[in-house]
C-alpha atoms as a PDB file:
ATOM      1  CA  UNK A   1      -7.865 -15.909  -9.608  1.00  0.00           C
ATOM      2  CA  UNK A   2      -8.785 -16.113 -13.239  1.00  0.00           C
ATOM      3  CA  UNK A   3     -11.822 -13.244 -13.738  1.00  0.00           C
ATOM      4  CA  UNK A   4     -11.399  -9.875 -14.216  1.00  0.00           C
ATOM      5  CA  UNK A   5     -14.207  -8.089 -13.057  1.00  0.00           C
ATOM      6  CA  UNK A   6     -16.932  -6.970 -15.378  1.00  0.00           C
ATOM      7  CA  UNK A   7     -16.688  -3.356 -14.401  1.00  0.00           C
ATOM      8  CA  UNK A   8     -13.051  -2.850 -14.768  1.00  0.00           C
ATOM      9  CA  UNK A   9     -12.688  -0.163 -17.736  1.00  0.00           C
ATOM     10  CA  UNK A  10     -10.756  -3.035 -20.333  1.00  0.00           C
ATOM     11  CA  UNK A  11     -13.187  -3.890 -23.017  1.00  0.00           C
ATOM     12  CA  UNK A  12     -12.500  -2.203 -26.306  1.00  0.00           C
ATOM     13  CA  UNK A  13     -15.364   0.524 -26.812  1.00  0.00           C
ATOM     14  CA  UNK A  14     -15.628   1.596 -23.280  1.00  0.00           C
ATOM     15  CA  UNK A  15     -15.709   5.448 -23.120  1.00  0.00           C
ATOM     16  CA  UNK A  16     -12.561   5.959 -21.738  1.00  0.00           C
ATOM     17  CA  UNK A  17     -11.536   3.905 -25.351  1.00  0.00           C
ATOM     18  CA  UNK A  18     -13.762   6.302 -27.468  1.00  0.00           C
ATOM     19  CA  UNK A  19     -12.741   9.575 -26.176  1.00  0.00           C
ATOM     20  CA  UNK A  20      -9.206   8.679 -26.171  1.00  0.00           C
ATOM     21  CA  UNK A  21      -9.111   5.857 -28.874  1.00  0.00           C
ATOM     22  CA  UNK A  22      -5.062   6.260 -28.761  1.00  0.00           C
ATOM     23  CA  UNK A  23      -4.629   5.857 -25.228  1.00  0.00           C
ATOM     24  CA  UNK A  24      -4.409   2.571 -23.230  1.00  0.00           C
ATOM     25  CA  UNK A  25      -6.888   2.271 -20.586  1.00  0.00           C
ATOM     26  CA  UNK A  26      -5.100   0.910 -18.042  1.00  0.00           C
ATOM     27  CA  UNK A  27      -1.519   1.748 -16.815  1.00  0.00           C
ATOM     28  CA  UNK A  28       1.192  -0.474 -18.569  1.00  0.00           C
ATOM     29  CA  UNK A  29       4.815  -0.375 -18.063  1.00  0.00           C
ATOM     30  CA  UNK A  30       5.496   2.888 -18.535  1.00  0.00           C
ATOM     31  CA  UNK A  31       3.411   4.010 -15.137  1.00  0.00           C
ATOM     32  CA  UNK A  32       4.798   0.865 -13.075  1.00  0.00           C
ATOM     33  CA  UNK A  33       8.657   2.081 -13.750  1.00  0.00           C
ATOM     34  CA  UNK A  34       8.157   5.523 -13.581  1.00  0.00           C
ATOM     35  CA  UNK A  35       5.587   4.781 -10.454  1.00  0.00           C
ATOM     36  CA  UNK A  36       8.386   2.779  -8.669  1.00  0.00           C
ATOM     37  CA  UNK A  37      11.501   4.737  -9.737  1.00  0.00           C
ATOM     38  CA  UNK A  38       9.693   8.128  -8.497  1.00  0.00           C
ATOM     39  CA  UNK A  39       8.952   6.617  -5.637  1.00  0.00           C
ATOM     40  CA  UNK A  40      12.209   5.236  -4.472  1.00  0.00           C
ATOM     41  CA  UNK A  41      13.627   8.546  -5.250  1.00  0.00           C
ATOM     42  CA  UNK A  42      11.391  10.448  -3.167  1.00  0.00           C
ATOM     43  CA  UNK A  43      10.974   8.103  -0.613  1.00  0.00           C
ATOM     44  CA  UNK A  44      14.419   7.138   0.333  1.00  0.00           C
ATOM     45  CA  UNK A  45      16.405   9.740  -0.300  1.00  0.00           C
ATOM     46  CA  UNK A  46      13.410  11.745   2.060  1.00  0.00           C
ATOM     47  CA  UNK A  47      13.709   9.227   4.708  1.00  0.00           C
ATOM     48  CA  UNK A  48      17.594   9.672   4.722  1.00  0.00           C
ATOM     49  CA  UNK A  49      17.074  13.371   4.862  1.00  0.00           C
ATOM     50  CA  UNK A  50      15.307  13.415   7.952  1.00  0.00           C
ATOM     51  CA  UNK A  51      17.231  11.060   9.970  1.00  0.00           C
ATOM     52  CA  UNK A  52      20.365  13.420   9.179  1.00  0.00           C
ATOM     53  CA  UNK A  53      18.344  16.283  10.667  1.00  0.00           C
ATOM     54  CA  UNK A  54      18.573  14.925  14.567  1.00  0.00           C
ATOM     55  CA  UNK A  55      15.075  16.236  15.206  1.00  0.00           C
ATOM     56  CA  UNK A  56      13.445  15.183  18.217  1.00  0.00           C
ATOM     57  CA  UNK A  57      12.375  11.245  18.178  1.00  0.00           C
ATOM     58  CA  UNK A  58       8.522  12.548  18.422  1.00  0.00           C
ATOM     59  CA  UNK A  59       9.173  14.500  15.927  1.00  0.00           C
ATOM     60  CA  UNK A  60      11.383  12.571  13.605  1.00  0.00           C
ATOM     61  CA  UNK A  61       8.938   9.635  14.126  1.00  0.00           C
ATOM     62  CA  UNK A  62       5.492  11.631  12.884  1.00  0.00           C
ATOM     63  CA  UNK A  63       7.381  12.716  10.039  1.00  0.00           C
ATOM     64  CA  UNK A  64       8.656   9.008   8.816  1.00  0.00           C
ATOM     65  CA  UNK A  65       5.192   7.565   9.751  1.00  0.00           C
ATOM     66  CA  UNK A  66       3.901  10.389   6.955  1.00  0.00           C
ATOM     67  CA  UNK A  67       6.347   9.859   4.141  1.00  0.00           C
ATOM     68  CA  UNK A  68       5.789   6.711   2.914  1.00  0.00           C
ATOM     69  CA  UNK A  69       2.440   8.340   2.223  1.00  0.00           C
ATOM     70  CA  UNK A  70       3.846  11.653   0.970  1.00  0.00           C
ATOM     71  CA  UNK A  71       6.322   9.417  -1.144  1.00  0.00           C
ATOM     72  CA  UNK A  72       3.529   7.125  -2.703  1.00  0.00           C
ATOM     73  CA  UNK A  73       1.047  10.168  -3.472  1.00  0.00           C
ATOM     74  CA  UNK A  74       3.922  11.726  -5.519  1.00  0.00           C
ATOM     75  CA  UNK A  75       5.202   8.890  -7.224  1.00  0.00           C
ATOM     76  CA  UNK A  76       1.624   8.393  -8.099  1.00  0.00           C
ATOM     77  CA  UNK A  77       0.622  11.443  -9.417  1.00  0.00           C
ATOM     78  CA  UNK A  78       3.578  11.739 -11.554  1.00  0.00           C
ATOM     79  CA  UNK A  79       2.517   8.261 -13.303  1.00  0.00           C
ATOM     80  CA  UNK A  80      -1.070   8.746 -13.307  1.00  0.00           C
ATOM     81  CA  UNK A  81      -0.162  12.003 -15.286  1.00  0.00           C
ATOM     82  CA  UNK A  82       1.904  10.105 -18.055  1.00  0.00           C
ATOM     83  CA  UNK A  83      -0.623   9.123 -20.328  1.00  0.00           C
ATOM     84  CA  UNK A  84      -4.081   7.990 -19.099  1.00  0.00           C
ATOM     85  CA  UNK A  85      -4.974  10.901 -16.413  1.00  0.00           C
ATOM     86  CA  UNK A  86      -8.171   8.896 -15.513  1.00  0.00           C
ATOM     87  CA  UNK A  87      -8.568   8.337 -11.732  1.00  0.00           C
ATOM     88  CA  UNK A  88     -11.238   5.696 -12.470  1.00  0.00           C
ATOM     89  CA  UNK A  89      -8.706   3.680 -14.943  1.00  0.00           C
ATOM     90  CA  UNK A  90      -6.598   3.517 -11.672  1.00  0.00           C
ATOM     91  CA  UNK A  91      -9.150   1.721  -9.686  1.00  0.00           C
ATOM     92  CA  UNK A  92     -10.183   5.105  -8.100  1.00  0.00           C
ATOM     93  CA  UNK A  93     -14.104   4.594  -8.498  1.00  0.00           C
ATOM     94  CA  UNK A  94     -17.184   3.500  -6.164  1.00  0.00           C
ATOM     95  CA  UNK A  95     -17.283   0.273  -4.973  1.00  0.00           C
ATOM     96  CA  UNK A  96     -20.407  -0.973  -3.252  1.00  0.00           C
ATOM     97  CA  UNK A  97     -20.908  -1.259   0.827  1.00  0.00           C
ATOM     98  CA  UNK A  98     -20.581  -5.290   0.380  1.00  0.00           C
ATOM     99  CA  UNK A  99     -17.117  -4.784  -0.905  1.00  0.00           C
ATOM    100  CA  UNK A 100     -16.188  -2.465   2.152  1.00  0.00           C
ATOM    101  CA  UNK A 101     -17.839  -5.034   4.641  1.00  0.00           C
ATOM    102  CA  UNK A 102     -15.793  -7.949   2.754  1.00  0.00           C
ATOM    103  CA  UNK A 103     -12.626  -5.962   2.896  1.00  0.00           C
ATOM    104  CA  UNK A 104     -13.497  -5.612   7.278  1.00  0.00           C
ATOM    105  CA  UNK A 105     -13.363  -9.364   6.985  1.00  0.00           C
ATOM    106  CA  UNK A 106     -10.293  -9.811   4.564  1.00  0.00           C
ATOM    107  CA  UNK A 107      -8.472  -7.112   6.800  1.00  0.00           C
ATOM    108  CA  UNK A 108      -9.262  -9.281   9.899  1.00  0.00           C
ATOM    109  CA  UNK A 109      -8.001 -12.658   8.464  1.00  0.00           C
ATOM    110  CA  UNK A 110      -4.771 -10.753   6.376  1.00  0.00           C
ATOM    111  CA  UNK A 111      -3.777  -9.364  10.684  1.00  0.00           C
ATOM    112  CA  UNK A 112      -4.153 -12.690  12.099  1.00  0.00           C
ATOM    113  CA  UNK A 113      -2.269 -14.427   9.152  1.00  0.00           C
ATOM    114  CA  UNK A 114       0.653 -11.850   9.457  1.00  0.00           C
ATOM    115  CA  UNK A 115       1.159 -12.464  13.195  1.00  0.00           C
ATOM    116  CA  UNK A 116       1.604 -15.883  12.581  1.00  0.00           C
ATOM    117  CA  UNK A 117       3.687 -15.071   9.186  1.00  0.00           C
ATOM    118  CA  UNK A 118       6.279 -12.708  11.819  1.00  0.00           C
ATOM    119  CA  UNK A 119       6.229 -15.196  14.090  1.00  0.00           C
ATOM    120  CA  UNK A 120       7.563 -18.187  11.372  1.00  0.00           C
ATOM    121  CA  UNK A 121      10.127 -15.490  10.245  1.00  0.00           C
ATOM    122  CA  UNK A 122      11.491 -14.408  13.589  1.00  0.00           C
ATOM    123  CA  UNK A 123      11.468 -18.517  14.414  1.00  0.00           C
ATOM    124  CA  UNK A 124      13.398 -19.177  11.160  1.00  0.00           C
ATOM    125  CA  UNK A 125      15.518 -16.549  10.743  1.00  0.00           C
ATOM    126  CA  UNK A 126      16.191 -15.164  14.585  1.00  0.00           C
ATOM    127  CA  UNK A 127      15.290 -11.425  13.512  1.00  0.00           C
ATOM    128  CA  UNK A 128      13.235  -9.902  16.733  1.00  0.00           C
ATOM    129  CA  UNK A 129      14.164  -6.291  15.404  1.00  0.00           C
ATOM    130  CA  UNK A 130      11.454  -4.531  14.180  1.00  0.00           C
ATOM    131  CA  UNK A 131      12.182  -1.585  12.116  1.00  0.00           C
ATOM    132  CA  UNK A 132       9.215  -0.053  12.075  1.00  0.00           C
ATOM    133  CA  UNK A 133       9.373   1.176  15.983  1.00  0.00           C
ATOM    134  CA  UNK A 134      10.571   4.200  15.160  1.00  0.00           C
ATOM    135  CA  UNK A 135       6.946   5.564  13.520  1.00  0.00           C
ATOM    136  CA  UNK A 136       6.495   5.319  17.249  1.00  0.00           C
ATOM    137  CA  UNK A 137       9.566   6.661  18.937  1.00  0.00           C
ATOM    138  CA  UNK A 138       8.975   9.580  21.434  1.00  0.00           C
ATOM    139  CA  UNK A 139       5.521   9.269  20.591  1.00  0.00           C
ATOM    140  CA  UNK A 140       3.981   7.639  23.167  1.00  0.00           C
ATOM    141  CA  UNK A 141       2.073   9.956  25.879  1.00  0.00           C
ATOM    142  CA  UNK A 142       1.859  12.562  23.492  1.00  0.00           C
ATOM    143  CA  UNK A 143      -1.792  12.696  22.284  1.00  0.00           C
ATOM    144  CA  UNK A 144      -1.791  15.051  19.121  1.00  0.00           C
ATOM    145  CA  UNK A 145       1.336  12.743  18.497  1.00  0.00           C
ATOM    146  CA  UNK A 146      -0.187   9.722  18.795  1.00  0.00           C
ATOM    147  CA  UNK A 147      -3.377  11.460  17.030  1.00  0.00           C
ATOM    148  CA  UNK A 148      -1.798  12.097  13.909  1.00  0.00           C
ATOM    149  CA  UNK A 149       0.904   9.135  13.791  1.00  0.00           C
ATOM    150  CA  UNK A 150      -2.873   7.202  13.813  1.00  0.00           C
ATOM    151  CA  UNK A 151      -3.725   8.949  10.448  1.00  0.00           C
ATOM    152  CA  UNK A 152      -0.305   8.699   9.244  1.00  0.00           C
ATOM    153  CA  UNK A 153       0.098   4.797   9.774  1.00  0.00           C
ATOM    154  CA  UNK A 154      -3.817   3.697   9.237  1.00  0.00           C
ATOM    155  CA  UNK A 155      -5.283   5.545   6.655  1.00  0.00           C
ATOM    156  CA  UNK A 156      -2.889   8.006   4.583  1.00  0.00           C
ATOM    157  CA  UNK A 157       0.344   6.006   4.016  1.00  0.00           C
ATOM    158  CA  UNK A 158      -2.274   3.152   3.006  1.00  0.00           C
ATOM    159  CA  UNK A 159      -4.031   5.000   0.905  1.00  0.00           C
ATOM    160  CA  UNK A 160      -0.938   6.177  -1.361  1.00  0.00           C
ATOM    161  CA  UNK A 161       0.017   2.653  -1.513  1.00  0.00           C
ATOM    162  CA  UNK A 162      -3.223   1.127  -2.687  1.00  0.00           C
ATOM    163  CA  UNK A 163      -2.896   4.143  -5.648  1.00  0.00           C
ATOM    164  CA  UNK A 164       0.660   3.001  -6.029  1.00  0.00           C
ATOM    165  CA  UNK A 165       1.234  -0.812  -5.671  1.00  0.00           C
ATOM    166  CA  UNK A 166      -2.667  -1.666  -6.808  1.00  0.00           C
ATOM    167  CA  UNK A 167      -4.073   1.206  -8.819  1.00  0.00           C
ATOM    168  CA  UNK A 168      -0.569   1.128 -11.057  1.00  0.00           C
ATOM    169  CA  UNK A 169       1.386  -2.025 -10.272  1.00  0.00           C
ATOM    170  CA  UNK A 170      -1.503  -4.880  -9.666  1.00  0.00           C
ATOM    171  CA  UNK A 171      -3.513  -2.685 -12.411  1.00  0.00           C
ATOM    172  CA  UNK A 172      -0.592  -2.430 -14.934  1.00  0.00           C
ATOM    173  CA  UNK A 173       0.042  -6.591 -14.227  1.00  0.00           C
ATOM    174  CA  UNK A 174      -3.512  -7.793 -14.956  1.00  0.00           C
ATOM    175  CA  UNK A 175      -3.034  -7.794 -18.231  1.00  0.00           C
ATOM    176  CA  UNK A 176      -0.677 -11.073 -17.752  1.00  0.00           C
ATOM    177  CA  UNK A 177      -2.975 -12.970 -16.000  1.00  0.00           C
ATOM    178  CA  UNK A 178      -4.440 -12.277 -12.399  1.00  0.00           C
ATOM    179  CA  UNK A 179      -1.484 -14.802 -11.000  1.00  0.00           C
ATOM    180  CA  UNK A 180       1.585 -12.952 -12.119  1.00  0.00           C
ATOM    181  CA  UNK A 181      -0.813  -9.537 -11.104  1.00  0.00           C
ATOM    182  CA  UNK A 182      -1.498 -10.419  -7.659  1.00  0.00           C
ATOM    183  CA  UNK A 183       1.709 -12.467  -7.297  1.00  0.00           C
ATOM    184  CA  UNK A 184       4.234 -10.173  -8.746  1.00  0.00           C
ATOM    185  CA  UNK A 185       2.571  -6.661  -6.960  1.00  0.00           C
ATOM    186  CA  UNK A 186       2.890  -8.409  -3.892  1.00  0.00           C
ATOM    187  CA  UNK A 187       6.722  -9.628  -4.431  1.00  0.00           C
ATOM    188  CA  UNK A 188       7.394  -5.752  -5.276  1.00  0.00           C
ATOM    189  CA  UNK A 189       5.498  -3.841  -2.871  1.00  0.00           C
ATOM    190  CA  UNK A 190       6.887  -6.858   0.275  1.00  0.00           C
ATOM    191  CA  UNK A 191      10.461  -5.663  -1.086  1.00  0.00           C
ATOM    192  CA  UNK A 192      10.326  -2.462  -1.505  1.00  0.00           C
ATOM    193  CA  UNK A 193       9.598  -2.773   2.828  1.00  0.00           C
ATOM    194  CA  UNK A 194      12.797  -4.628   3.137  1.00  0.00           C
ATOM    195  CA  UNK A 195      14.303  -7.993   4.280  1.00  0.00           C
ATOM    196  CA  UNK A 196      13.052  -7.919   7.671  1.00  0.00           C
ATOM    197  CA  UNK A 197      10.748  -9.232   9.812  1.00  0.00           C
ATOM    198  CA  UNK A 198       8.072  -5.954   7.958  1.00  0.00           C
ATOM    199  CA  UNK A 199       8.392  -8.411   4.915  1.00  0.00           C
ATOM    200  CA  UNK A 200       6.222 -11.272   5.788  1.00  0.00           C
ATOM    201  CA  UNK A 201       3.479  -8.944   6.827  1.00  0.00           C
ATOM    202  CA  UNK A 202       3.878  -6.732   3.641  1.00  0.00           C
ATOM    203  CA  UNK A 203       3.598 -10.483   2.238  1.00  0.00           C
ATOM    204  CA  UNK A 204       0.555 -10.896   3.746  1.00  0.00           C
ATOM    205  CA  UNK A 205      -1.165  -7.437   2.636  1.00  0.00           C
ATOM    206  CA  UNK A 206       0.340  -7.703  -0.574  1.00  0.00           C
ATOM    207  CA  UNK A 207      -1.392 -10.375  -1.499  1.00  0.00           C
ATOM    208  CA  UNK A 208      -4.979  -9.657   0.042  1.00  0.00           C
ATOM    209  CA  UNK A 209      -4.960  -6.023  -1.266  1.00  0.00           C
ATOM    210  CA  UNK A 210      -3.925  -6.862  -4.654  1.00  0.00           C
ATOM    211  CA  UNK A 211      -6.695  -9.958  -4.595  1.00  0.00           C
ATOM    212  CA  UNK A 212      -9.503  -7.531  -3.496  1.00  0.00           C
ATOM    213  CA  UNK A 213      -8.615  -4.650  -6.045  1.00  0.00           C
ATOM    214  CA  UNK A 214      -8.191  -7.508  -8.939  1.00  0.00           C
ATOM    215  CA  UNK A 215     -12.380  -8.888  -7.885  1.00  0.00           C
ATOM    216  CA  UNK A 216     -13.744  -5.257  -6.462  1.00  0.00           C
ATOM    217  CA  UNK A 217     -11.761  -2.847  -9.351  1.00  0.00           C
ATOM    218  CA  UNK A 218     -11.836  -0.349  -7.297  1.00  0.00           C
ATOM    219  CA  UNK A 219      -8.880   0.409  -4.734  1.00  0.00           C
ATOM    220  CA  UNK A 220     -11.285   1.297  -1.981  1.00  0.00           C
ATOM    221  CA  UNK A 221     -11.799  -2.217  -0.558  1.00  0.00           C
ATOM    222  CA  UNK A 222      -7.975  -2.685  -0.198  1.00  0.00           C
ATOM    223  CA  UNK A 223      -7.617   0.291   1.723  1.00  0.00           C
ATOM    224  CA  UNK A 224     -10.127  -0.701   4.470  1.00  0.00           C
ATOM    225  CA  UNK A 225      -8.127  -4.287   4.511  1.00  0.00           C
ATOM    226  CA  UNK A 226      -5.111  -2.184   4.702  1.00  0.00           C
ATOM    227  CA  UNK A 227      -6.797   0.106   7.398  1.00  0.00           C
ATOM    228  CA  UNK A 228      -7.935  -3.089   9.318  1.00  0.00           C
ATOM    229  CA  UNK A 229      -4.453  -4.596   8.956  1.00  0.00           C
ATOM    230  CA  UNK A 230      -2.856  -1.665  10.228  1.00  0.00           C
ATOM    231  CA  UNK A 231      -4.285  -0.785  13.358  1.00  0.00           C
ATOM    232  CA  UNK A 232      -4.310  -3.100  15.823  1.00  0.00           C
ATOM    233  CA  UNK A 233      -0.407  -3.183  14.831  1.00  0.00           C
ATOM    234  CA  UNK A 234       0.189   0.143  16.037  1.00  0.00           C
ATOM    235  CA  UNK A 235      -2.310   0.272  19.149  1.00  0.00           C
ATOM    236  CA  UNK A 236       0.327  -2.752  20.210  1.00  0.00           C
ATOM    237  CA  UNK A 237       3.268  -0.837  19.259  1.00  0.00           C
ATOM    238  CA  UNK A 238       2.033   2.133  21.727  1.00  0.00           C
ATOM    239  CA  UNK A 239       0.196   0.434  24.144  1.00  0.00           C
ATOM    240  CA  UNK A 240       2.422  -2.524  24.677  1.00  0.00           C
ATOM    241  CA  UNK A 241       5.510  -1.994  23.495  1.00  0.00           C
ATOM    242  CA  UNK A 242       8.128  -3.487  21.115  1.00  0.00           C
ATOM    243  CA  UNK A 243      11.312  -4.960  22.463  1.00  0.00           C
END
């Protein structure tokens, strides 16, 4: 964990540097506070929202299983917008179909490592509850339900967080070294699920996503590890049950 890659947009007299010679070229501080604070804002105070409503579980469910994507897209675009407004210098760029394939495998380890990681927690600490059943709730049976709840859980909430938590926050970190990068975006985005038995898993993807996007440079790879991590988790959540 000690290279950058060679494509990432950080050498002085990349284009990004020329037209914009006044302008860092990655995020910095500035997008990792504002990143985080937005979304905390949007996202919890949403979340609360909707559970105050009383909707129907179905419905209550497909809406929480959206808005940690909804949350993450917003708190990103309000960042990205502060001073750099370059997709690419936030890891959005094309990655090669090696990288994809490798990020199949990573995804594959990162799902077997967090079952074992929930299963040390819930041995050590006695926690069986898992929060996250409620994505679910009322759900089950219902096909355009389960349809979109799919989407929502595999492929759009990911992909907000891999522009969040490794386009800004494992971005923004690299330039202290690729340990306190990958380390210290994992800590924050395994937190900011909570102190529950979600954490060791967001443990887990934390620190495969943030490895991936720090080699690859582009956030593309992460989200087919995150895609791959996610879905066998919620085919067991509908198919077998939770508790």
């Amino acid at each position: 964990m000690s290279k950058v890659p060679s494509n990432y947009p950080q050498q002085p007299g990349n284009s990004l540097e020329r037209s914009t010679p006044n302008k860092p070229s990655r995020p910095g501080w500035l997008e990792i506070i504002v990143g985080l604070v937005v979304y905390l804002i949007v996202g919890f105070v949403g979340v609360s929202q909707v559970k105050r409503l009383g909707l129907d579980p179905a419905v209550q469910g497909l809406i929480l299983s959206a808005w940690t994507g909804v949350a993450t897209l917003i708190a990103f675009a309000v960042a990205a917008r502060l001073r750099i407004r370059s997709l690419s210098a936030f890891g959005v760029r094309r990655t090669s179909v090696r990288w994809l394939l490798i990020g199949v495998g990573v995804g594959v380890v990162a799902f077997v490592l967090k079952t074992l990681a929930i299963l040390a927690w819930i041995k050590v600490t006695g926690d069986t509850n898992n929060v996250q059943d409620v994505y679910v709730e009322g759900v089950r049976g219902r096909l355009p339900f389960l349809v979109l709840s799919l989407v929502f859980l595999t492929v759009f909430s990911p992909f907000g967080e891999e522009l969040l938590y490794r386009g800004i926050v494992t971005n923004g970190l690299l330039r202290y070294g690729s340990f306190v990068s990958v380390v210290g975006s994992t800590v924050i985005f395994a937190l900011m699920h909570g102190i529950n038995t979600v954490f060791p898993a967001a443990v887990v993807a934390g620190l495969a996503t943030a490895e991936i996007f720090r080699r690859s440079g582009s956030i593309w790879p992460g989200l087919v590890v995150h895609f791959v991590f996610n879905l066998p988790s919620f085919l067991i959540m509908i198919f077998v049950g939770t508790g």
